[in-house]
C-alpha atoms as a PDB file:
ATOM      1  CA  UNK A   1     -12.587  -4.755  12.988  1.00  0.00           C
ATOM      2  CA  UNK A   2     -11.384  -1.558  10.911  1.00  0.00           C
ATOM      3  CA  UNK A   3      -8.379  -3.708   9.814  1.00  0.00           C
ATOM      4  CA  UNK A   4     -10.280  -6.713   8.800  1.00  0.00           C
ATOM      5  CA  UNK A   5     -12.540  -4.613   6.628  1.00  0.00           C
ATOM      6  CA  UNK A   6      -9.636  -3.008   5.029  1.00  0.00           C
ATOM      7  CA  UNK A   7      -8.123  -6.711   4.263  1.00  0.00           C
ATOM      8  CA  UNK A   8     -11.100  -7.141   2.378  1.00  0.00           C
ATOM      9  CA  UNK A   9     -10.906  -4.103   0.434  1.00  0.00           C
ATOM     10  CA  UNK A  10      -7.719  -4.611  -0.314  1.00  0.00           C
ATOM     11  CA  UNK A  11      -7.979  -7.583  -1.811  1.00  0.00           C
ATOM     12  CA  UNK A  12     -11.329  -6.962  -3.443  1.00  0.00           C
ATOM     13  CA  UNK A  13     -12.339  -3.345  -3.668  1.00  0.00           C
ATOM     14  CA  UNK A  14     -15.247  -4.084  -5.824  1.00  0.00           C
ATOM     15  CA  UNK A  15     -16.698  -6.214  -2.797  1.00  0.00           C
ATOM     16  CA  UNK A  16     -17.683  -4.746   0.595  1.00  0.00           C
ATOM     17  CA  UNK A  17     -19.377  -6.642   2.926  1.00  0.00           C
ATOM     18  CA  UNK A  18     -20.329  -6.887   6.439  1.00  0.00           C
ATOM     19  CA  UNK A  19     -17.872  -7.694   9.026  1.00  0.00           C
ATOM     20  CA  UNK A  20     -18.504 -10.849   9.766  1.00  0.00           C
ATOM     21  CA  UNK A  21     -18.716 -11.840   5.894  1.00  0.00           C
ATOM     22  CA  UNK A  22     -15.312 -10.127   5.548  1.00  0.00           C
ATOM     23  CA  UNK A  23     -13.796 -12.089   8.329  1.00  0.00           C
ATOM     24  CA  UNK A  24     -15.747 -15.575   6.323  1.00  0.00           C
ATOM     25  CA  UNK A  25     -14.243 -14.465   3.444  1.00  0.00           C
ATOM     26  CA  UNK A  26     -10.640 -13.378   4.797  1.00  0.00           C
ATOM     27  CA  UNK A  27     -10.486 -17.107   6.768  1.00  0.00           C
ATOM     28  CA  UNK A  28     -11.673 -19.026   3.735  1.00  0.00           C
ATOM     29  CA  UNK A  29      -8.883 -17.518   1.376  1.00  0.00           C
ATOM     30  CA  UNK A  30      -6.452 -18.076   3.837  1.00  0.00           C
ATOM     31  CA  UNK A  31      -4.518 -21.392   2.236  1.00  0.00           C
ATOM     32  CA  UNK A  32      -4.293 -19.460  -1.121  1.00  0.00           C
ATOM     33  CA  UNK A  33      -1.761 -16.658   0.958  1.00  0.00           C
ATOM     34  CA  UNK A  34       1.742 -16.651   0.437  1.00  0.00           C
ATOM     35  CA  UNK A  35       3.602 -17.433   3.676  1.00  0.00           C
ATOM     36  CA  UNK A  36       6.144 -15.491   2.707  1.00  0.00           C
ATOM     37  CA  UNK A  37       3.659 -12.009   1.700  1.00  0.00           C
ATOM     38  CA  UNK A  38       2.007 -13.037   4.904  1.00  0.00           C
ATOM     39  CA  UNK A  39       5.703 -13.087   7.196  1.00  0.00           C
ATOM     40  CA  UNK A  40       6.657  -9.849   5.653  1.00  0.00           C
ATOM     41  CA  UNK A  41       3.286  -8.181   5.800  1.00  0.00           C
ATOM     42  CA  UNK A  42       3.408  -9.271   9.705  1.00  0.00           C
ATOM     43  CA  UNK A  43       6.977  -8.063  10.020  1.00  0.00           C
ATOM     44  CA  UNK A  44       5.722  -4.623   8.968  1.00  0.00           C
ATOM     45  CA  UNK A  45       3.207  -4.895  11.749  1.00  0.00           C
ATOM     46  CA  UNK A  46       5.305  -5.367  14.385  1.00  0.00           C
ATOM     47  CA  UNK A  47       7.768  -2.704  13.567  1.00  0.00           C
ATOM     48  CA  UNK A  48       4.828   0.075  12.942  1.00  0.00           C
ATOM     49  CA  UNK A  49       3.462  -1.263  16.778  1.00  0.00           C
ATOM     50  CA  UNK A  50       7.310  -1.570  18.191  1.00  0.00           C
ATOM     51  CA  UNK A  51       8.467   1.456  16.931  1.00  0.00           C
ATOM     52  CA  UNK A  52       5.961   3.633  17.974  1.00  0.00           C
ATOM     53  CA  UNK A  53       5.727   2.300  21.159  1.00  0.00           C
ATOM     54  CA  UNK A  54       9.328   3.244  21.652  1.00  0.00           C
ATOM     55  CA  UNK A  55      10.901   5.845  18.983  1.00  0.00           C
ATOM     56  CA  UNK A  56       9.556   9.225  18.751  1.00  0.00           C
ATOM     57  CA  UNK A  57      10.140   8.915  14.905  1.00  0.00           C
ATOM     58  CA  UNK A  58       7.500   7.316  12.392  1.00  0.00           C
ATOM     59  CA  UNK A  59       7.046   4.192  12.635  1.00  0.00           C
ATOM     60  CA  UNK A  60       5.730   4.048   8.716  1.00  0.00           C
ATOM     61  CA  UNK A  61       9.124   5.438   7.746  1.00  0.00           C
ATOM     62  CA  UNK A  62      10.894   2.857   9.458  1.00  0.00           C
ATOM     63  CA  UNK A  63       8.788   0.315   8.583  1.00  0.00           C
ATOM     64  CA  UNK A  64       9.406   1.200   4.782  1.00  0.00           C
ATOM     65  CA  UNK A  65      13.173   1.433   4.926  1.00  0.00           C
ATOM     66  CA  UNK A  66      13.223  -1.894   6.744  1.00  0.00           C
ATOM     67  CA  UNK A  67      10.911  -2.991   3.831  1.00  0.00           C
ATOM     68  CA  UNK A  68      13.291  -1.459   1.132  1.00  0.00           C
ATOM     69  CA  UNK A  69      16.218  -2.715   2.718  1.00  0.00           C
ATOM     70  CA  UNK A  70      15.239  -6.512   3.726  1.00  0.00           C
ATOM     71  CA  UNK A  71      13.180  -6.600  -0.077  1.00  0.00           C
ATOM     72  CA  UNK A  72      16.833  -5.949  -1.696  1.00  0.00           C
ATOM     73  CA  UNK A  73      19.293  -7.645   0.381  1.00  0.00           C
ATOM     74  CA  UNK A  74      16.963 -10.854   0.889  1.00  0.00           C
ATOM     75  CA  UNK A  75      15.639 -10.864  -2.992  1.00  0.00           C
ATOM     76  CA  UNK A  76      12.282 -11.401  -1.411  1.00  0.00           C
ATOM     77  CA  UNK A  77      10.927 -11.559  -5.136  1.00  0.00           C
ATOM     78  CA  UNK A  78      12.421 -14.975  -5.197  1.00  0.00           C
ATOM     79  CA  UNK A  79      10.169 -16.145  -2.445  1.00  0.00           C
ATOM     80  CA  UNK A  80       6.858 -15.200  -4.269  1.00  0.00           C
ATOM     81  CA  UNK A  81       6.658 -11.597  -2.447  1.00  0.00           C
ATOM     82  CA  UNK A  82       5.837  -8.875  -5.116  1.00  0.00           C
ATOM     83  CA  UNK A  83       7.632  -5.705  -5.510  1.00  0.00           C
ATOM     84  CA  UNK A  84       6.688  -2.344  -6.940  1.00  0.00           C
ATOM     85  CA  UNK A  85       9.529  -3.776  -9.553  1.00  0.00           C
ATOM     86  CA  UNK A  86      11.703  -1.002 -11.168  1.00  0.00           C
ATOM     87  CA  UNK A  87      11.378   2.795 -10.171  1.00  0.00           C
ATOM     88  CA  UNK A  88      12.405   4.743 -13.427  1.00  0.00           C
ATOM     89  CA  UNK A  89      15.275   7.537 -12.714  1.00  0.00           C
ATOM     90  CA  UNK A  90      14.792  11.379 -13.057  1.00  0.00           C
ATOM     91  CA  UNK A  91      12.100  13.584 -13.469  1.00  0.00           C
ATOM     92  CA  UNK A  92       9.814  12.756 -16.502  1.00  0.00           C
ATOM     93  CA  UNK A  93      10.044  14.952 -19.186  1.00  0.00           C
ATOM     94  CA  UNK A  94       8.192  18.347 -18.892  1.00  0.00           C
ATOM     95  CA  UNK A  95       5.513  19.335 -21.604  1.00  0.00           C
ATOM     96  CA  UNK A  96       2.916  22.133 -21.473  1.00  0.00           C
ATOM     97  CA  UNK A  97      -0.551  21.431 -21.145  1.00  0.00           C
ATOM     98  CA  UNK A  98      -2.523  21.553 -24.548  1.00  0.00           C
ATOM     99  CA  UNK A  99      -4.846  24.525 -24.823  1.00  0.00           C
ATOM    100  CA  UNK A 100      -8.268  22.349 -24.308  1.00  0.00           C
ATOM    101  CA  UNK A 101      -7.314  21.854 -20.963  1.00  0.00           C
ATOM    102  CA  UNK A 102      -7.195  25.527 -20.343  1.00  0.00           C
ATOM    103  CA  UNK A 103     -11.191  25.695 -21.313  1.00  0.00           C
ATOM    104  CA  UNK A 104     -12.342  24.368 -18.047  1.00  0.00           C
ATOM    105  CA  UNK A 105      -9.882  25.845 -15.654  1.00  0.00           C
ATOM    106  CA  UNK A 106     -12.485  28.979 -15.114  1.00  0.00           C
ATOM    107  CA  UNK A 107     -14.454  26.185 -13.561  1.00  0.00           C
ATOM    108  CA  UNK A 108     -12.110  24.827 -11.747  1.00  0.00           C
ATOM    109  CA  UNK A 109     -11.203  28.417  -9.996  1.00  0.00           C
ATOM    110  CA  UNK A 110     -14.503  29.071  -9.510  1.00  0.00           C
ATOM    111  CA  UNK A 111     -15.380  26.060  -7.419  1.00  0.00           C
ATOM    112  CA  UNK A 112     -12.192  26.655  -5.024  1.00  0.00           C
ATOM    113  CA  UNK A 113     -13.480  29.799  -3.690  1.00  0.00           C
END
C-alpha cells in the first residue's frame, strides 16, 4: 500500500488521495506509461529486493551503478527513458554570502539551541 501511495505522489504531488483512489488512478494511467520507464523502473526493483536478500552491501548503491551503467552503455534516452541529462564538472564557483543574509542568522542560532 505504502508504495502505491508513493506512485501517486510521485507522479502528482499536488494530489493525495485515498488508497484505493490512488490504485483507480495508478491503473487508469497505465497505457500512457512508457514500457521502457516501466522495464527499467522494475529492473531497479528487483536488484534493490535481490541484492539485499543476498549481498551485505546496499542494495540502492548497486541498484544506481547498474542504473548509471545500463543508462550509458544501452542509450536508454533513445527508448523514451529520461535521464538527469548532463551533470556539470567541478565545484561551482565560491562567493560569500551578502551581508542581508547575516541579519537573520541570530535567529537562526537561537532556534537550534
Amino acid at each position: 500500500m505504502i508504495v502505491l501511495d508513493q506512485c501517486q505522489a510521485a507522479r502528482d504531488p499536488l494530489r493525495q488521495g485515498s488508497f484505493l483512489e490512488n490504485l483507480v488512478t495508478l491503473v487508469g494511467k497505465l497505457p500512457q506509461t512508457s514500457l521502457a520507464t516501466l522495464a527499467v523502473g522494475l529492473a531497479m526493483l528487483a536488484i534493490l529486493v535481490g541484492w539485499s536478500a543476498s549481498c551485505p552491501e546496499p542494495g540502492p548503491l548497486a541498484a544506481m551503478a547498474v542504473g548509471i551503467a545500463a543508462s550509458g552503455l544501452l542509450a536508454l534516452q533513445t527508448f523514451g527513458v529520461e535521464t538527469v541529462g548532463e551533470i556539470p564538472l567541478g565545484l561551482p564557483e565560491f562567493t560569500a554570502p551578502n551581508s542581508g543574509s547575516w541579519s537573520s542568522s541570530g535567529r537562526v542560532l537561537s532556534a537550534s539551541r
